[in-house]
PDB file of N, CA and C in Angstrom:
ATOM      1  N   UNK A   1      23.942  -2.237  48.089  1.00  0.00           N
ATOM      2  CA  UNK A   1      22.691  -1.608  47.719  1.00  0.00           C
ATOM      3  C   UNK A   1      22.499  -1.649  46.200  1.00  0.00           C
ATOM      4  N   UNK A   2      23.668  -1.448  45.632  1.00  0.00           N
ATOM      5  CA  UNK A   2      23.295  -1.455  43.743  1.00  0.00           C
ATOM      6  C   UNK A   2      24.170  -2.315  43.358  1.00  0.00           C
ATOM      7  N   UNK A   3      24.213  -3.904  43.780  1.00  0.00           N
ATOM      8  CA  UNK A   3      24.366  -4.840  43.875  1.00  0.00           C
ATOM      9  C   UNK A   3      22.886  -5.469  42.904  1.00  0.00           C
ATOM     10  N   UNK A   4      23.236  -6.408  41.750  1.00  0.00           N
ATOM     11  CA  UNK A   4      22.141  -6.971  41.452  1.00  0.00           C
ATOM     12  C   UNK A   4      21.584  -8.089  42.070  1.00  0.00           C
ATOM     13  N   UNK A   5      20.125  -8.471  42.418  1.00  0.00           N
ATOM     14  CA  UNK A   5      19.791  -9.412  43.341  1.00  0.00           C
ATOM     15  C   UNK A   5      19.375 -10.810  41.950  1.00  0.00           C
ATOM     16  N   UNK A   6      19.942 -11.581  42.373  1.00  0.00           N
ATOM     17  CA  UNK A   6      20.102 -12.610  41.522  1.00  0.00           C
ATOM     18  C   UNK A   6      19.721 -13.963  42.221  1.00  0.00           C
ATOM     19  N   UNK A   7      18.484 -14.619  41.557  1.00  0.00           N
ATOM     20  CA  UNK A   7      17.992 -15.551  42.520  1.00  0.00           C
ATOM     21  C   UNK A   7      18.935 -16.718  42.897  1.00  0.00           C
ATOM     22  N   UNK A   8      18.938 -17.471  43.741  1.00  0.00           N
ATOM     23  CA  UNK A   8      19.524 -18.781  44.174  1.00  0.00           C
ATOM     24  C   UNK A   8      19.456 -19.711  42.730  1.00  0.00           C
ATOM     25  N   UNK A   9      20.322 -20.566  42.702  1.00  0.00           N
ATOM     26  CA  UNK A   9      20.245 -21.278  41.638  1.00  0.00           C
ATOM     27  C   UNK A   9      18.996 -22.125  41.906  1.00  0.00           C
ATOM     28  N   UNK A  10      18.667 -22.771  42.442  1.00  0.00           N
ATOM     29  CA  UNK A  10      17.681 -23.814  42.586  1.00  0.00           C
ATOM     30  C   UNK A  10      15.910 -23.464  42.391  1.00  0.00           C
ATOM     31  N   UNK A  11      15.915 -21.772  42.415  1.00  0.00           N
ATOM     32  CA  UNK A  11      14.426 -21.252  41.842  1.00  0.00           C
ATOM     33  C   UNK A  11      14.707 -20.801  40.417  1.00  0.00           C
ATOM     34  N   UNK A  12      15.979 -20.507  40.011  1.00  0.00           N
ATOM     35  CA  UNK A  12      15.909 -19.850  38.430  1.00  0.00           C
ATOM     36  C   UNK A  12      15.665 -20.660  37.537  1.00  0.00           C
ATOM     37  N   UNK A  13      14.724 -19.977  36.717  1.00  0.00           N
ATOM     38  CA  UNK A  13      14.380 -21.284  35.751  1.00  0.00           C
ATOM     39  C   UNK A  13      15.407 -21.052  34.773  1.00  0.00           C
ATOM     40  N   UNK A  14      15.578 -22.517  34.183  1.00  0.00           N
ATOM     41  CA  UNK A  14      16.103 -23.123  33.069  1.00  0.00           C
ATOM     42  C   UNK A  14      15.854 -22.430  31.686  1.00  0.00           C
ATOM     43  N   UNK A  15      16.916 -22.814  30.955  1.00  0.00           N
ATOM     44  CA  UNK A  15      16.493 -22.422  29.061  1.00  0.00           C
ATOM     45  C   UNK A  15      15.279 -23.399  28.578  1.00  0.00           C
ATOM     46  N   UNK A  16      15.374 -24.455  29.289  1.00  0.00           N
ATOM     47  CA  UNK A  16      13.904 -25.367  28.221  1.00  0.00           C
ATOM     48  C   UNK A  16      12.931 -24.891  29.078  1.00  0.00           C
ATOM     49  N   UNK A  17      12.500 -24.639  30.520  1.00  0.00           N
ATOM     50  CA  UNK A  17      11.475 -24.191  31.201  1.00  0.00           C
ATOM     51  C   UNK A  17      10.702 -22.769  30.840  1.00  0.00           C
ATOM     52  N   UNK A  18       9.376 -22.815  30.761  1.00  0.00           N
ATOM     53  CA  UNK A  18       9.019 -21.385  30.189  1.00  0.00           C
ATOM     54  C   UNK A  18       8.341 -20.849  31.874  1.00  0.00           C
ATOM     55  N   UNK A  19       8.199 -19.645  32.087  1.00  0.00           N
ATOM     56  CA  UNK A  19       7.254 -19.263  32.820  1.00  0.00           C
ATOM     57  C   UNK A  19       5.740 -18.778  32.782  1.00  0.00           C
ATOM     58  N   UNK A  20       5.593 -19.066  31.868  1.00  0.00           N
ATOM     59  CA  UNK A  20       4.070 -18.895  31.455  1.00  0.00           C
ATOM     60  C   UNK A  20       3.322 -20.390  31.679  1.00  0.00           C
ATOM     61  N   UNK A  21       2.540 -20.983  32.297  1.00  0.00           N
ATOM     62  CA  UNK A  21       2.074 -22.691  32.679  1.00  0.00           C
ATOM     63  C   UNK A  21       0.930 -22.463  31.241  1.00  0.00           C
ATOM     64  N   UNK A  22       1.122 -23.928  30.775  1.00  0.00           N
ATOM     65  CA  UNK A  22       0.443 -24.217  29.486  1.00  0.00           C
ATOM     66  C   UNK A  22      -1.062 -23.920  30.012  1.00  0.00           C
ATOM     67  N   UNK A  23      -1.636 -23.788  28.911  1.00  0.00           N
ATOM     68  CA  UNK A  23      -3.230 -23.950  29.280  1.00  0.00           C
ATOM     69  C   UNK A  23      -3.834 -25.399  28.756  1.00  0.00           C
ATOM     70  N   UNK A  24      -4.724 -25.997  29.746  1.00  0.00           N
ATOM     71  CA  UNK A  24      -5.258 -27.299  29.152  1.00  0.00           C
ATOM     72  C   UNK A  24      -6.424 -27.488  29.855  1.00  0.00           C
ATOM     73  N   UNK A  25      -7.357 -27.880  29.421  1.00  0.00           N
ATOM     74  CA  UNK A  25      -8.671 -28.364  29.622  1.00  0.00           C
ATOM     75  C   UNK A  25      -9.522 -26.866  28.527  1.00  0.00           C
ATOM     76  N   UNK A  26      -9.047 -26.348  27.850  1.00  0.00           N
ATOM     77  CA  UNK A  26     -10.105 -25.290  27.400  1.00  0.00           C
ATOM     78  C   UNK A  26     -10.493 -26.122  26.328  1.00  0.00           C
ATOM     79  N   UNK A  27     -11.876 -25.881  25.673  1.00  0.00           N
ATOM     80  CA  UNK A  27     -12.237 -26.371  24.869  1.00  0.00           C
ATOM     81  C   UNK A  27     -12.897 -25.056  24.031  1.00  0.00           C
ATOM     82  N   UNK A  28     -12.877 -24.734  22.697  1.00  0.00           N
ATOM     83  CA  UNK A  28     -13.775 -23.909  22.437  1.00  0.00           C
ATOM     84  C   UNK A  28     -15.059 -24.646  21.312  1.00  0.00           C
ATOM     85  N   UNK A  29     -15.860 -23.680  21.341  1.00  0.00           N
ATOM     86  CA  UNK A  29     -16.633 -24.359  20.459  1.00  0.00           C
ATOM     87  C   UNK A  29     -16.920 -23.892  19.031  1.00  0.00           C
ATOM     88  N   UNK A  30     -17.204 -24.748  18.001  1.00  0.00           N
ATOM     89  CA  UNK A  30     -17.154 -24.742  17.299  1.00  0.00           C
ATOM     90  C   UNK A  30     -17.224 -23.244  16.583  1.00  0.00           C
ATOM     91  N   UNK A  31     -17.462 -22.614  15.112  1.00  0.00           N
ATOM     92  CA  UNK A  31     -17.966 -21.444  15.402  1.00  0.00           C
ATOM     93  C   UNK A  31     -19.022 -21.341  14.591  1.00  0.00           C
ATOM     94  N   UNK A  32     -19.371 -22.631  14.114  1.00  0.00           N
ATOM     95  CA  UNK A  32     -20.424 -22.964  12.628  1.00  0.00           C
ATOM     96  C   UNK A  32     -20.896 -24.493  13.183  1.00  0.00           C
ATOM     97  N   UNK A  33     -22.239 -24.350  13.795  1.00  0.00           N
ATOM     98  CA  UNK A  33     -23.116 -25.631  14.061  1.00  0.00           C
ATOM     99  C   UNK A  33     -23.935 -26.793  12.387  1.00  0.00           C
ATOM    100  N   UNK A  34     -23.599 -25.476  11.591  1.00  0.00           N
ATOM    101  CA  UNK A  34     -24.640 -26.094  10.414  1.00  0.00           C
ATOM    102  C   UNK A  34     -24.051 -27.877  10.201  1.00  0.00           C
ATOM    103  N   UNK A  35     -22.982 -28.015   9.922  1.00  0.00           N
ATOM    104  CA  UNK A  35     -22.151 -29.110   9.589  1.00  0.00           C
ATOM    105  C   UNK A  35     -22.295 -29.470   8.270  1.00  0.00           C
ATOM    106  N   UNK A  36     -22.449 -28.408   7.330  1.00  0.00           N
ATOM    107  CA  UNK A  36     -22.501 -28.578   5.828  1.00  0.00           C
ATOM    108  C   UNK A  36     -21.059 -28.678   5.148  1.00  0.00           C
ATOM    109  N   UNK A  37     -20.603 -29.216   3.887  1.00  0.00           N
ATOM    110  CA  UNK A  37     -19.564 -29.082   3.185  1.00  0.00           C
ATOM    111  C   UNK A  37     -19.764 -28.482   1.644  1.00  0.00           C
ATOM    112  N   UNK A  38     -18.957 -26.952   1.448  1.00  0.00           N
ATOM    113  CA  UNK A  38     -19.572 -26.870   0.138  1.00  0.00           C
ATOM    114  C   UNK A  38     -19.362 -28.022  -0.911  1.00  0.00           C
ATOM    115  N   UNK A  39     -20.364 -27.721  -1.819  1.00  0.00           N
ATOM    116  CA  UNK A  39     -20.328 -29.032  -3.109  1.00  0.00           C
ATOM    117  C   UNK A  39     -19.728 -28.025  -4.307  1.00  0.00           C
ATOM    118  N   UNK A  40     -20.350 -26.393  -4.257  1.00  0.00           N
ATOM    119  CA  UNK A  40     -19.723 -25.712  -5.582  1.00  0.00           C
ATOM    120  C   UNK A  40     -18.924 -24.403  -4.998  1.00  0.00           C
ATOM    121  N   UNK A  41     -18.101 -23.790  -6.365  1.00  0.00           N
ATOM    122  CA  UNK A  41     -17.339 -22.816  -5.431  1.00  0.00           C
ATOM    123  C   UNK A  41     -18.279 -21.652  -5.680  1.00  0.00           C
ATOM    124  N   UNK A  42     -18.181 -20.514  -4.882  1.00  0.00           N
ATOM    125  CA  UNK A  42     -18.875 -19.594  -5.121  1.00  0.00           C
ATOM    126  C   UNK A  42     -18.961 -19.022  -6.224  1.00  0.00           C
ATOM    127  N   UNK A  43     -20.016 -18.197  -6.767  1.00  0.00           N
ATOM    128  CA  UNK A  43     -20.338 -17.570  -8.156  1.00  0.00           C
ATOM    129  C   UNK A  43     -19.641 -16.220  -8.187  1.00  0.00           C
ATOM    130  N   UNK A  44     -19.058 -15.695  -8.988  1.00  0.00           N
ATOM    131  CA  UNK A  44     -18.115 -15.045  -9.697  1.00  0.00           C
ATOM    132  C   UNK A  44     -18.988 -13.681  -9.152  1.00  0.00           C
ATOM    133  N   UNK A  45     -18.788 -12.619  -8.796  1.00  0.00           N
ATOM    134  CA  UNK A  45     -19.687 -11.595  -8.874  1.00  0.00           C
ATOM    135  C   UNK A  45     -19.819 -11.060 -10.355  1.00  0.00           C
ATOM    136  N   UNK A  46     -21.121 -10.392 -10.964  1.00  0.00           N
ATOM    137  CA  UNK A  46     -20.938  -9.747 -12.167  1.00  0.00           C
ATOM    138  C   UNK A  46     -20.253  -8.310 -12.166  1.00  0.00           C
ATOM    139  N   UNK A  47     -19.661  -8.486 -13.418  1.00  0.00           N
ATOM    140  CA  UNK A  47     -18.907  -7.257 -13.828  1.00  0.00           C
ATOM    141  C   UNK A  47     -19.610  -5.591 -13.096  1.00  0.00           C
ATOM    142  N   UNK A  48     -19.406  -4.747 -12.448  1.00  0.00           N
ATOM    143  CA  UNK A  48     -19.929  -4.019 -12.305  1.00  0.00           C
ATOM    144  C   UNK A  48     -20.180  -2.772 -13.914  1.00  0.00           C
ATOM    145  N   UNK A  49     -21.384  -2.073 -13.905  1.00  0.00           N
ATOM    146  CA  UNK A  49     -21.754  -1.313 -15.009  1.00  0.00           C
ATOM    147  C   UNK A  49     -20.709  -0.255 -15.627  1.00  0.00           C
ATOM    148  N   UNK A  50     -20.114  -0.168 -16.826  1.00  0.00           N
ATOM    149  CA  UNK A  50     -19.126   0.602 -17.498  1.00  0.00           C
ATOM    150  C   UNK A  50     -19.823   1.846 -16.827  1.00  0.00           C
ATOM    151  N   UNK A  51     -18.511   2.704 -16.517  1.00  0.00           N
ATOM    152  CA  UNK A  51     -19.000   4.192 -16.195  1.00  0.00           C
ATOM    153  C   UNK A  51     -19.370   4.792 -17.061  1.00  0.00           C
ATOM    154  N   UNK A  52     -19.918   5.613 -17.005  1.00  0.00           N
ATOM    155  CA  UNK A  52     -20.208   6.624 -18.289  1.00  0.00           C
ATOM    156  C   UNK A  52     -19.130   7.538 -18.831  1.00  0.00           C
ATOM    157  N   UNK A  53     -18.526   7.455 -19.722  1.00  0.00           N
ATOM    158  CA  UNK A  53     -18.116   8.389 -20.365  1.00  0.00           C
ATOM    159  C   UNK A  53     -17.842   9.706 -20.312  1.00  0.00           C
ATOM    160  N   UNK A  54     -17.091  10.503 -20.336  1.00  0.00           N
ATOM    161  CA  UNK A  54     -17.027  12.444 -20.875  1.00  0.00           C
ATOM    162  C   UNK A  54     -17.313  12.662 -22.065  1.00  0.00           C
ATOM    163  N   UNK A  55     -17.951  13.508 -22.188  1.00  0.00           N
ATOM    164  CA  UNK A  55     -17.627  13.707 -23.823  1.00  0.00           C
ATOM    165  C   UNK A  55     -17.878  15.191 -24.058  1.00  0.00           C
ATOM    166  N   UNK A  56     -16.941  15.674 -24.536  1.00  0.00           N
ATOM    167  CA  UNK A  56     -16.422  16.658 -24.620  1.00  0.00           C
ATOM    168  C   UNK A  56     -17.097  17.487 -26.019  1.00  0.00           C
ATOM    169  N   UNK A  57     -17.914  18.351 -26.234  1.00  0.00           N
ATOM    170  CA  UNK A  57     -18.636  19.476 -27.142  1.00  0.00           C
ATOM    171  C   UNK A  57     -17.668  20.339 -27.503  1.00  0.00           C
ATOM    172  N   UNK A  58     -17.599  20.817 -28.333  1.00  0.00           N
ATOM    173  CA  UNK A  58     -16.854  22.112 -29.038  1.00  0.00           C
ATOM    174  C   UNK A  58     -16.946  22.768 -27.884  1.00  0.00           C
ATOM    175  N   UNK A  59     -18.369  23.153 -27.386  1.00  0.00           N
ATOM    176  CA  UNK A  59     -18.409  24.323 -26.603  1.00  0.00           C
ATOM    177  C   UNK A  59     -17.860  24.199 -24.907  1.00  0.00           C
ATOM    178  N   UNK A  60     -18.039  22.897 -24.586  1.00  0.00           N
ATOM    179  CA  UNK A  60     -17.084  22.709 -23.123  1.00  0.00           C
ATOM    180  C   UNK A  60     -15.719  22.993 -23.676  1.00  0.00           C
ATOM    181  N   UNK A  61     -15.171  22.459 -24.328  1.00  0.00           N
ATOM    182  CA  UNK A  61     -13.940  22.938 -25.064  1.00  0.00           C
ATOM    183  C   UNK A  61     -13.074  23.850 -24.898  1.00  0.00           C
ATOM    184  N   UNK A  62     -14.396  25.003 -25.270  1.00  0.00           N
ATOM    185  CA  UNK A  62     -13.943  26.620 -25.193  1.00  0.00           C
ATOM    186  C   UNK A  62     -13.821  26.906 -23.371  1.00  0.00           C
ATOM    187  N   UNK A  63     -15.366  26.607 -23.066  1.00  0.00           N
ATOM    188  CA  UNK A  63     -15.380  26.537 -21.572  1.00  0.00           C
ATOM    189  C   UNK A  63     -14.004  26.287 -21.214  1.00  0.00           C
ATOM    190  N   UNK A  64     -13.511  25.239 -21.046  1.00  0.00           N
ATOM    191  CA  UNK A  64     -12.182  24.993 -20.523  1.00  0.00           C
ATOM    192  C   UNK A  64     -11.254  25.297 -20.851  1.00  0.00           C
ATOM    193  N   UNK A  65     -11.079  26.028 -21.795  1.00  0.00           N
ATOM    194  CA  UNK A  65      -9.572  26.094 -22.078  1.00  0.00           C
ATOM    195  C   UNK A  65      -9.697  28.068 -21.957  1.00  0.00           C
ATOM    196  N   UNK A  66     -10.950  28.186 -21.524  1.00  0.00           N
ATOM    197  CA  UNK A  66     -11.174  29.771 -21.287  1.00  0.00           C
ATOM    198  C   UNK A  66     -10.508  29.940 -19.476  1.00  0.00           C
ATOM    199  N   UNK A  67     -11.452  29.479 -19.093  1.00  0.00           N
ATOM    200  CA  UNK A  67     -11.364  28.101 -17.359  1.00  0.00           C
ATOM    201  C   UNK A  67      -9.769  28.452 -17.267  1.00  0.00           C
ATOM    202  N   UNK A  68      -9.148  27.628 -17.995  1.00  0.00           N
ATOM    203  CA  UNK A  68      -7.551  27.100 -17.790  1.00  0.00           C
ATOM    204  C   UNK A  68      -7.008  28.595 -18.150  1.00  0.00           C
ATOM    205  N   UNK A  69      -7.173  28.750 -19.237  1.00  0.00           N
ATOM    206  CA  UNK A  69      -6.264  30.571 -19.534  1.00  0.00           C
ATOM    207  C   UNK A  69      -7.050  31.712 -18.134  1.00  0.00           C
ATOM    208  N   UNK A  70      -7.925  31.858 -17.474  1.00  0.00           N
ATOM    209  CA  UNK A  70      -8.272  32.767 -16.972  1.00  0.00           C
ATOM    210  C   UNK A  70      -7.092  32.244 -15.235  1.00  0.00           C
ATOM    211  N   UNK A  71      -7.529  30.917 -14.784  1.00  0.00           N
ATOM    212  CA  UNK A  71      -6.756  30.559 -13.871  1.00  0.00           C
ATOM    213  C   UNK A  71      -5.126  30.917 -14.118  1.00  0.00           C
ATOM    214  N   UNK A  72      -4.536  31.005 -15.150  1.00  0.00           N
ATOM    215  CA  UNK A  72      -3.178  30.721 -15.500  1.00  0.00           C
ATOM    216  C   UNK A  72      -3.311  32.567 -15.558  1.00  0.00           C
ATOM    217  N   UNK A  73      -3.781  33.185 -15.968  1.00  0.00           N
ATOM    218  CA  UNK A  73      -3.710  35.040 -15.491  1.00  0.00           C
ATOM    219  C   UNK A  73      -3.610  35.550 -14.109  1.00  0.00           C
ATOM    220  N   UNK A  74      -4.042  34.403 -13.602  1.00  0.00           N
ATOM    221  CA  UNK A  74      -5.061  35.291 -12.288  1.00  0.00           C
ATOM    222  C   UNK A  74      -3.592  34.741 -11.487  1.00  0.00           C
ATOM    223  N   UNK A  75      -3.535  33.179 -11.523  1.00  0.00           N
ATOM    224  CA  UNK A  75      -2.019  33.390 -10.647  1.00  0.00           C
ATOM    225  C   UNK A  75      -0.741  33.914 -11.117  1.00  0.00           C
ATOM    226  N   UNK A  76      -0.372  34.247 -12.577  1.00  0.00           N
ATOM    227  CA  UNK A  76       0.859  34.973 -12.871  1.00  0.00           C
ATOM    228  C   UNK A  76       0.402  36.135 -12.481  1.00  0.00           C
ATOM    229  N   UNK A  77      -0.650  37.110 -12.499  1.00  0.00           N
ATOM    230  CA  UNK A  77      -0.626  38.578 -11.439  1.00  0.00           C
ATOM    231  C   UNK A  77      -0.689  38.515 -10.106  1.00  0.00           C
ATOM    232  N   UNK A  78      -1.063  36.811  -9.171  1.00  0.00           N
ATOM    233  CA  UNK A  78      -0.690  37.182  -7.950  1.00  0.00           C
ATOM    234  C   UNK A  78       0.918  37.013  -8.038  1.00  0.00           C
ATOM    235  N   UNK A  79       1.403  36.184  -8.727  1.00  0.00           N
ATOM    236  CA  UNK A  79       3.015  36.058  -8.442  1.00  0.00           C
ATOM    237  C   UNK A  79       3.946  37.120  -8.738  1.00  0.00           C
ATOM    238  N   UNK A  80       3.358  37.777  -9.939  1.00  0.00           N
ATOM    239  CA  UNK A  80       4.395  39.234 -10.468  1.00  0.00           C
ATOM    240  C   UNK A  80       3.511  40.237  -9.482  1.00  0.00           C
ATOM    241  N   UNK A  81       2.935  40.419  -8.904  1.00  0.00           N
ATOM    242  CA  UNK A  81       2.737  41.659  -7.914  1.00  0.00           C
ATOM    243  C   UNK A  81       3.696  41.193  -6.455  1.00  0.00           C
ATOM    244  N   UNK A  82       3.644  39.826  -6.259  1.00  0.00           N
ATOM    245  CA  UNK A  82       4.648  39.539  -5.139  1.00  0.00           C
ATOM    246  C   UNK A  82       5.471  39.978  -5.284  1.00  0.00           C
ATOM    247  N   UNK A  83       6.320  39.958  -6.619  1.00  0.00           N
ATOM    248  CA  UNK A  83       7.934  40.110  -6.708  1.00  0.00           C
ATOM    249  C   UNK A  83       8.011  41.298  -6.975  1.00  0.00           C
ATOM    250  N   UNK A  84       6.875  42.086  -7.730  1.00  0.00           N
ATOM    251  CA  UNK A  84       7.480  43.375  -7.238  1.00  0.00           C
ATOM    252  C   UNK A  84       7.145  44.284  -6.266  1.00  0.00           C
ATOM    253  N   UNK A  85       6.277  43.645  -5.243  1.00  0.00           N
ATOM    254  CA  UNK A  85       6.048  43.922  -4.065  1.00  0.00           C
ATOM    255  C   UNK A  85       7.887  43.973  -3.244  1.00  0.00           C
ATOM    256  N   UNK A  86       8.210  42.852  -3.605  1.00  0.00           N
ATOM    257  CA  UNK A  86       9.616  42.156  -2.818  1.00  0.00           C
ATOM    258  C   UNK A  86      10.886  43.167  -3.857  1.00  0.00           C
ATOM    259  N   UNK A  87      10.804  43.662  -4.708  1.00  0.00           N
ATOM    260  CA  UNK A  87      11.245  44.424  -4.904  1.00  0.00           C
ATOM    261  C   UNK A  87      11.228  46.130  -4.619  1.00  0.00           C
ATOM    262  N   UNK A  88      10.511  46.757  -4.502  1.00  0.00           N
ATOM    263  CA  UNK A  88      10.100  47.506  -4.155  1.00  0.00           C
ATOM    264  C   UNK A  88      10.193  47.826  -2.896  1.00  0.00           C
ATOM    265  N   UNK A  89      10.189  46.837  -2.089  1.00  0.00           N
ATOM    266  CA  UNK A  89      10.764  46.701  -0.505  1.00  0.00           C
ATOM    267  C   UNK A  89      12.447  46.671  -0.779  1.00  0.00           C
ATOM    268  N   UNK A  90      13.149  45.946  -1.420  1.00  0.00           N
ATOM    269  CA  UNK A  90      14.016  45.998  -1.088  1.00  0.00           C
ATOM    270  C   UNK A  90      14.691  47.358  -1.570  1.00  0.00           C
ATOM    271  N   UNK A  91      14.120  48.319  -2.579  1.00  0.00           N
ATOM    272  CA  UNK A  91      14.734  49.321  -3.269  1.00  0.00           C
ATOM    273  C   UNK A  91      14.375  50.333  -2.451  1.00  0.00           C
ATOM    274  N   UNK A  92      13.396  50.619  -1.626  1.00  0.00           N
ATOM    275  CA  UNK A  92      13.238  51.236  -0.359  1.00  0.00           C
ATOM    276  C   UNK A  92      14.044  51.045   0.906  1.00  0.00           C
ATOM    277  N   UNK A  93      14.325  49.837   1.429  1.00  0.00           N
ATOM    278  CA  UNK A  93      15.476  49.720   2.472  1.00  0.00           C
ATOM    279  C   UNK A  93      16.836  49.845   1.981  1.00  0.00           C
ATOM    280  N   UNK A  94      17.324  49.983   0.353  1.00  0.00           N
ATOM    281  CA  UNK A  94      18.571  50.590  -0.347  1.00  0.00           C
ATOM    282  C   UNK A  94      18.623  51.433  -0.023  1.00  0.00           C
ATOM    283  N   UNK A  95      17.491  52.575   0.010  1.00  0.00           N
ATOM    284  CA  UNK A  95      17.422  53.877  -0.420  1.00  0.00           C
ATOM    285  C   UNK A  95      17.563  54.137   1.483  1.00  0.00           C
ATOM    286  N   UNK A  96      17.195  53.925   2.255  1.00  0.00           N
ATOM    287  CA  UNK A  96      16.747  54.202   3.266  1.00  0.00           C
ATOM    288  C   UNK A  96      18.772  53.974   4.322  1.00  0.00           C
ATOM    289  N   UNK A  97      19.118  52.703   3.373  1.00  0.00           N
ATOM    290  CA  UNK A  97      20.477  52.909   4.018  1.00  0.00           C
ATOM    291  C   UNK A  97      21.340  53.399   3.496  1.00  0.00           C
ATOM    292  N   UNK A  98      21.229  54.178   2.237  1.00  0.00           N
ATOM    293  CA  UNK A  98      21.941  54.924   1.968  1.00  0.00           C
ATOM    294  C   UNK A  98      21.652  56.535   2.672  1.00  0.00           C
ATOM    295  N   UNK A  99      20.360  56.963   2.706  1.00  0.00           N
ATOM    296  CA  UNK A  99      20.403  58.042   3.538  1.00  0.00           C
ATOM    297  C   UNK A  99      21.146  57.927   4.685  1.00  0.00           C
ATOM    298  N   UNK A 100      20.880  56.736   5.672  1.00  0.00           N
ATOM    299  CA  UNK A 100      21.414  57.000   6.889  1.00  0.00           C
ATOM    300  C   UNK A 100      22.635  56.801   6.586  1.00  0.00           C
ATOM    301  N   UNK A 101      23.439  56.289   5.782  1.00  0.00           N
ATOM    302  CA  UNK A 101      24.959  56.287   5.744  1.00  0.00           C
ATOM    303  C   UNK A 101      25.370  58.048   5.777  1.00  0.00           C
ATOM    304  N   UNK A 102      25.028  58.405   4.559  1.00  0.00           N
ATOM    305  CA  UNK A 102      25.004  60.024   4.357  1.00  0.00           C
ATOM    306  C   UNK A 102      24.998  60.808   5.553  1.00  0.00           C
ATOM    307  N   UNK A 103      23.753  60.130   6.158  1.00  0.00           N
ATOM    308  CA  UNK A 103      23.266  61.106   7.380  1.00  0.00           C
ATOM    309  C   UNK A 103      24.765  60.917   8.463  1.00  0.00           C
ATOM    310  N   UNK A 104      25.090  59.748   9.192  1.00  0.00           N
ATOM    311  CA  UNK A 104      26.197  59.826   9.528  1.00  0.00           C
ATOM    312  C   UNK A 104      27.452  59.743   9.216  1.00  0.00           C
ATOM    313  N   UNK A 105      27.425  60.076   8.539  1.00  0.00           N
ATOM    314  CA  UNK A 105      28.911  60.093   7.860  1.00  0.00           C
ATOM    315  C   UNK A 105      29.286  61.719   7.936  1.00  0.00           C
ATOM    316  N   UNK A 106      28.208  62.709   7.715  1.00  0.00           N
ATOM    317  CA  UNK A 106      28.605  63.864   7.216  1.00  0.00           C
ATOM    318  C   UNK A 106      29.121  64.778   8.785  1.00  0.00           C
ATOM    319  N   UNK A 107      29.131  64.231   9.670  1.00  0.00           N
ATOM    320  CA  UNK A 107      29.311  65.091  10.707  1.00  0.00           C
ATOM    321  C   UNK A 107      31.378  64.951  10.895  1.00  0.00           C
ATOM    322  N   UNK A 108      31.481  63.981  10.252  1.00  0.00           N
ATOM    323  CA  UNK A 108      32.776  63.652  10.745  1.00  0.00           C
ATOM    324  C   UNK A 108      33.248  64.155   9.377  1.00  0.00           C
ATOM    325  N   UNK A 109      32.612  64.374   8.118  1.00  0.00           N
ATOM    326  CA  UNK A 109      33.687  65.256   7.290  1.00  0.00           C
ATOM    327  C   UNK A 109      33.898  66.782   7.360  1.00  0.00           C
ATOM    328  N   UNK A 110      32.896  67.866   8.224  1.00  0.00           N
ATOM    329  CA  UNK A 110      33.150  68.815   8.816  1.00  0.00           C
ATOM    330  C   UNK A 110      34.225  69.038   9.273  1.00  0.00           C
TER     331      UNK A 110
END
């Protein structure tokens, strides 16, 4: 039953034999009827138009670097309220296991 079934020698094909049969008689057609040959090579596209420029005023200047200092406040007070958020938690669960140590501990020094 789990025995591999292995054909007779005389149907297995060969190493030079393929099993796929060639294809022959297709013809396709062309995919360009014009029958022209170019004479020149194609034209270069033109340069596309220089972008425009930034240019920067005294007063964008200020703008931005007001911009940049107000962003650079706003996330050092979300980050220092995190940490002492995360502190503050942890000096509360100190405090909280030191009571309960206290709390049981004191029955057994009676």
């Amino acid at each position: 039953m789990f025995t591999p079934k292995i054909p007779p020698p005389d149907t297995a094909p060969t190493s030079g034999t393929s099993l796929v049969p060639p294809l022959t008689g297709l013809v396709h057609p062309p995919a360009c009827t014009c029958h022209h040959t170019p004479t020149a090579p194609a034209p270069v596209p033109a340069a596309p138009p220089a972008r425009p420029t930034v240019q920067l005023t005294p007063g964008s200047l200020i703008v931005a670097a007001a911009g940049g200092t107000a962003m650079v406040l706003v996330v050092g007070t979300v980050l220092v309220s995190m940490l002492l958020a995360t502190a503050i938690t942890a000096a509360s669960i100190a405090l909280c296991a030191v009571v309960l140590r206290s709390l049981l501990n004191r029955p057994n020094n009676r």
